[in-house]
Protein backbone atom coordinates (compact mmCIF):
# COMPACT_ATOMS: atom_id res chain seq x y z
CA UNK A 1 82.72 118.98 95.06
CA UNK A 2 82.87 120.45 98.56
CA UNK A 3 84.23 118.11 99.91
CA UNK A 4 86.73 117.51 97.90
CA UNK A 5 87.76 120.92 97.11
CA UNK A 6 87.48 121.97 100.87
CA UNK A 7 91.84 121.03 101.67
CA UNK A 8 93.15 122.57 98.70
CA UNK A 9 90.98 126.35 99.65
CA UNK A 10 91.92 125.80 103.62
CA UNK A 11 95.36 125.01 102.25
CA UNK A 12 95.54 128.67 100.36
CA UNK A 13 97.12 131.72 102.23
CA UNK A 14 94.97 134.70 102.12
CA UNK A 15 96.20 138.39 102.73
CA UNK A 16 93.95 141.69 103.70
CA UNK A 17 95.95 145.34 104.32
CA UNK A 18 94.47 148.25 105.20
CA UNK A 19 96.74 151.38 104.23
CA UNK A 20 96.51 155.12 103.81
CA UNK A 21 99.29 157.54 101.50
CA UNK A 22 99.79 160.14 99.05
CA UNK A 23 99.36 160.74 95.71
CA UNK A 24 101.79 163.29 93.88
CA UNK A 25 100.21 164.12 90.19
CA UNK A 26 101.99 164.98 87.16
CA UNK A 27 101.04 167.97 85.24
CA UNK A 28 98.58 167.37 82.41
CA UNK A 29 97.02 169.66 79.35
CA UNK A 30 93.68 170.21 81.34
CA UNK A 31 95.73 171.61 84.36
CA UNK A 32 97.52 170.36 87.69
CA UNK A 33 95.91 167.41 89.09
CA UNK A 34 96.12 168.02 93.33
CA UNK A 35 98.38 166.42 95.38
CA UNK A 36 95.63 164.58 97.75
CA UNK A 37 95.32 161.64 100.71
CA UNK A 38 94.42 157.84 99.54
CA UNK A 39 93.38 155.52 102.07
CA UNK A 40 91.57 151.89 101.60
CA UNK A 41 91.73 148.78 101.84
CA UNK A 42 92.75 145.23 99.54
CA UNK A 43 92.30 141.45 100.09
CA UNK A 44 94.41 139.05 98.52
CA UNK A 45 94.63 135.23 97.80
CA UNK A 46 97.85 133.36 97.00
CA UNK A 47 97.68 130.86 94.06
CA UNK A 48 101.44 129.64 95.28
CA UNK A 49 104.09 130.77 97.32
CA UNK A 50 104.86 133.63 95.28
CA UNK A 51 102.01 134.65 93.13
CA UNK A 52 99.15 136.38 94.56
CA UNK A 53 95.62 138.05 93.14
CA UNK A 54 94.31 140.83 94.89
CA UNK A 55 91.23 143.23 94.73
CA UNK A 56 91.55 147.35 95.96
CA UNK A 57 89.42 149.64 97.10
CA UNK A 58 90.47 152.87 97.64
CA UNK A 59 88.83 156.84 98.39
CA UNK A 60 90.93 160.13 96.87
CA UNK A 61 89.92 163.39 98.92
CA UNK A 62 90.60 165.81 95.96
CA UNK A 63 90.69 164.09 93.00
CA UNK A 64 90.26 167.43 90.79
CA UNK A 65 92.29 169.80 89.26
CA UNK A 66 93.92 173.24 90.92
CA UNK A 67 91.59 175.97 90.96
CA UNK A 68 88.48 174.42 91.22
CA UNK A 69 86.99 174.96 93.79
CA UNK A 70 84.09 172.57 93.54
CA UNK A 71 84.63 169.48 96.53
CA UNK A 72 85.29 166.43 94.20
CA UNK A 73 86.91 162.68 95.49
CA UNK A 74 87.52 159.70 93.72
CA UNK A 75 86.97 156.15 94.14
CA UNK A 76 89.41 153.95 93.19
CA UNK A 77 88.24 150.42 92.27
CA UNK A 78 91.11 147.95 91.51
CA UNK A 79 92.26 144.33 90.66
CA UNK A 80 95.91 143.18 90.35
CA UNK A 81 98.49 140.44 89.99
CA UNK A 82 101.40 140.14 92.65
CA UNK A 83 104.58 138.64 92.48
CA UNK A 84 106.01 137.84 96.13
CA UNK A 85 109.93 136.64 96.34
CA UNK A 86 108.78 134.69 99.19
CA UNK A 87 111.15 133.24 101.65
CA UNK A 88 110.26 130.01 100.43
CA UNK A 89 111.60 129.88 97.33
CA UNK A 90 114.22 132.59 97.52
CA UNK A 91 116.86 134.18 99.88
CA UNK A 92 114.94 136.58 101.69
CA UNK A 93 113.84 136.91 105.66
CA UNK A 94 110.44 136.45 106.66
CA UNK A 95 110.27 140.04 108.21
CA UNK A 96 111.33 141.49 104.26
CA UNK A 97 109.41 140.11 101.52
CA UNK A 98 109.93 142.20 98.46
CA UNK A 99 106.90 142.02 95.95
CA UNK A 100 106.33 143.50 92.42
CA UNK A 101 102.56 144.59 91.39
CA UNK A 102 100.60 144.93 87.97
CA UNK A 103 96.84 146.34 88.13
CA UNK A 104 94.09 147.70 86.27
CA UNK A 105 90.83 149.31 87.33
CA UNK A 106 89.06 152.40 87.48
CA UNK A 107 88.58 155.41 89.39
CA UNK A 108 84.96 157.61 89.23
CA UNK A 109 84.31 160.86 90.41
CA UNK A 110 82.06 161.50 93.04
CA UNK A 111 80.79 165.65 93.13
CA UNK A 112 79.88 166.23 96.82
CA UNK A 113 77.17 169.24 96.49
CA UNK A 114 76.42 169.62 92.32
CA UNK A 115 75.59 167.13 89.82
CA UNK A 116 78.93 168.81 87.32
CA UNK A 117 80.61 171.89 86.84
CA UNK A 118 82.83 173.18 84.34
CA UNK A 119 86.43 174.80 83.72
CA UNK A 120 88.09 176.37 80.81
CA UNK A 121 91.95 174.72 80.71
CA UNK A 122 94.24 177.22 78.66
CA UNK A 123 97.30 175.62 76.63
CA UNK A 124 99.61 176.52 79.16
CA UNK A 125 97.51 174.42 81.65
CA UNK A 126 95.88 177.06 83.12
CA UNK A 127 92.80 177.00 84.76
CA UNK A 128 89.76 179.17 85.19
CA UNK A 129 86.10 178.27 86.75
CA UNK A 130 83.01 179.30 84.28
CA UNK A 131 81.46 182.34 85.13
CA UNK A 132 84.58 183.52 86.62
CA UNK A 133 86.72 186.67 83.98
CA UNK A 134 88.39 184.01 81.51
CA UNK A 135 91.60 184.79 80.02
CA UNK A 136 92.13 185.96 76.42
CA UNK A 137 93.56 183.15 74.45
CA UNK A 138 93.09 179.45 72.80
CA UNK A 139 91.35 177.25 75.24
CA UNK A 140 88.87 174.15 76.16
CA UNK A 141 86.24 173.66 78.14
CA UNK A 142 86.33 170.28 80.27
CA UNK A 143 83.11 169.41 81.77
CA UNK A 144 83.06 167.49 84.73
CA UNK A 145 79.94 165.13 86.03
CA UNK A 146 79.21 163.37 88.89
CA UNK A 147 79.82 159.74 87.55
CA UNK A 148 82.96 160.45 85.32
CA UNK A 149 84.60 157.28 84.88
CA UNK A 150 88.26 156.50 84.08
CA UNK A 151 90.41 153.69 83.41
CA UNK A 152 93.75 153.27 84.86
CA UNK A 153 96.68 150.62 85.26
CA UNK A 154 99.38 150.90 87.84
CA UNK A 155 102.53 149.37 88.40
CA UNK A 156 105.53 149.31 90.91
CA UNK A 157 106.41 147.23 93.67
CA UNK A 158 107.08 147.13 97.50
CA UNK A 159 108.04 145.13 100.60
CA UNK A 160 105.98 143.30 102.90
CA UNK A 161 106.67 142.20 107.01
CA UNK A 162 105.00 139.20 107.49
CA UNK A 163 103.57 138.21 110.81
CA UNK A 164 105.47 140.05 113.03
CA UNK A 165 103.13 139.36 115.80
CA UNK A 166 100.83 136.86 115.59
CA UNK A 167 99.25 137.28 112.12
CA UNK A 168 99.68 141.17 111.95
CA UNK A 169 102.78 142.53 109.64
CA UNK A 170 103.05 145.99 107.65
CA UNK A 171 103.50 146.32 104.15
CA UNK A 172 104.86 149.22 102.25
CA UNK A 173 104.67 150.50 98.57
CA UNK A 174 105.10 152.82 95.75
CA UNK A 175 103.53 152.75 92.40
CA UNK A 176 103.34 154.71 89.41
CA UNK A 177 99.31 155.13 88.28
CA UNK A 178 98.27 156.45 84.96
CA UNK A 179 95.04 157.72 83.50
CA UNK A 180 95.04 156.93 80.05
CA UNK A 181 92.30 159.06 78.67
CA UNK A 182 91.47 161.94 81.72
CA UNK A 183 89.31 164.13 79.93
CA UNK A 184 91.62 163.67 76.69
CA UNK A 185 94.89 163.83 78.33
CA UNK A 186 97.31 160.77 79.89
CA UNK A 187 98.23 161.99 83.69
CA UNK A 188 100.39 159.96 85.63
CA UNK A 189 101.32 159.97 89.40
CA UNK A 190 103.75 158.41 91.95
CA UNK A 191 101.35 156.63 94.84
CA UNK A 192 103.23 155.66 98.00
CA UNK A 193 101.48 153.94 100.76
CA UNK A 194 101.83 151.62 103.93
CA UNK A 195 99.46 149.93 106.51
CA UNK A 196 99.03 147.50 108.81
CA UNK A 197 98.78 143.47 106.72
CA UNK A 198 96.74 140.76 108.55
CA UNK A 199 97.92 137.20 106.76
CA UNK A 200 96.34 133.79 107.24
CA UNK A 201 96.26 130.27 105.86
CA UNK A 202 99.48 128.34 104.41
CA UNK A 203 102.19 129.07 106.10
C-alpha cells in the first residue's frame, strides 16, 4: 500500500505559514471583549489545484473582557477548508493568488496566576471585578475558569504570494470569527493577519 500510494502523496503540494495580527472585538452583553495580538502558525495540504485543508494553531494575549484585570490568553485551536483560485485553473499571477476560507474550532482560556475569577456584567455591558463597590442595578455574574472552552467558526478570505524566492511567499488575510455561546452571549470580531508562507510539492 506504500508503495503504491507513495506518487500520488509526493505528488500533493503542501503549505505551512507562520503569521502574527490583530483581533478587533465586537461589543457583547457580558462587556467589551479587548482588542489583543494573535500570532501562530497553520499547515496545509492541497487535495487539487484549488482546494486545500488546513489545521491552526494560534495564542491570544488578552483574551478577556475590559476591566478585568486578571492576566488571561487564549488558545486558538482550528481546522478549515480553503478555496485557492489558483493560477492553474484561472486568470490570476502566480505572485496573487486570491483564496476564500471556512473553519471551525475552538479557543480555551488559559488563567496565568488563579485557577478563575469572577465579574459582575451590568445590562449596559458594564463591568465590575467581585469584591470591588458594584453598581446599583440588574446584573450577572460570569464566572471565569481556567479551562473555559468555546466553540467558534470563522470565515473570510485573503491573498497569497507564492514562491517568491525559492519556496518562501507571504500570505495575507482577514476574517470575521464568532463565538457562538461566550458565556451566553454571540461576540464576533474582524481578525486580520499576514506572515511569511513556505510551499512545497506539486507545482
Amino acid at each position: 500500500v506504500l508503495v503504491i500510494g507513495a506518487p500520488s502523496l509526493l505528488a500533493q503540494k503542501y503549505e505551512i505559514n507562520a503569521y502574527g495580527g490583530g483581533v478587533w472585538p465586537a461589543r457583547t452583553n457580558v462587556g467589551q471583549l479587548e482588542n489583543q495580538a494573535i500570532w501562530g502558525a497553520r499547515g496545509g495540504v492541497f487535495l487539487d489545484s484549488n482546494f486545500e485543508l488546513e489545521g491552526t494553531f494560534g495564542y491570544l494575549n488578552h483574551f478577556r473582557v475590559e476591566g478585568v484585570p486578571e492576566r488571561t490568553r487564549g488558545r486558538l485551536w482550528e481546522a478549515a477548508g480553503n478555496y485557492n483560485f489558483s493560477a492553474k485553473d484561472w486568470p490570476v499571477v502566480r505572485q496573487f493568488t486570491p483564496f476564500i476560507v471556512v473553519g471551525a474550532g475552538a479557543i480555551r482560556t488559559h488563567i496565568k496566576d488563579v485557577d478563575s475569577y469572577s465579574f459582575l456584567s451590568t445590562n449596559g455591558g458594564t463591568v465590575t471585578p467581585i469584591g470591588q463597590l458594584t453598581p446599583i442595578g440588574v446584573g450577572r455574574v460570569i464566572n471565569v475558569n481556567d479551562g473555559d472552552t468555546f466553540f467558534t467558526i470563522s470565515y473570510g478570505g485573503g491573498f497569497k504570494s507564492v514562491r517568491l524566492w525559492g519556496p518562501f511567499g507571504l500570505r495575507f488575510e482577514a476574517r470575521g470569527r464568532t463565538l457562538p455561546n461566550y458565556y451566553h452571549s454571540s461576540p464576533t470580531w474582524l481578525e486580520a493577519t499576514g506572515g511569511i508562507n513556505f510551499m512545497w510539492g506539486e507545482k
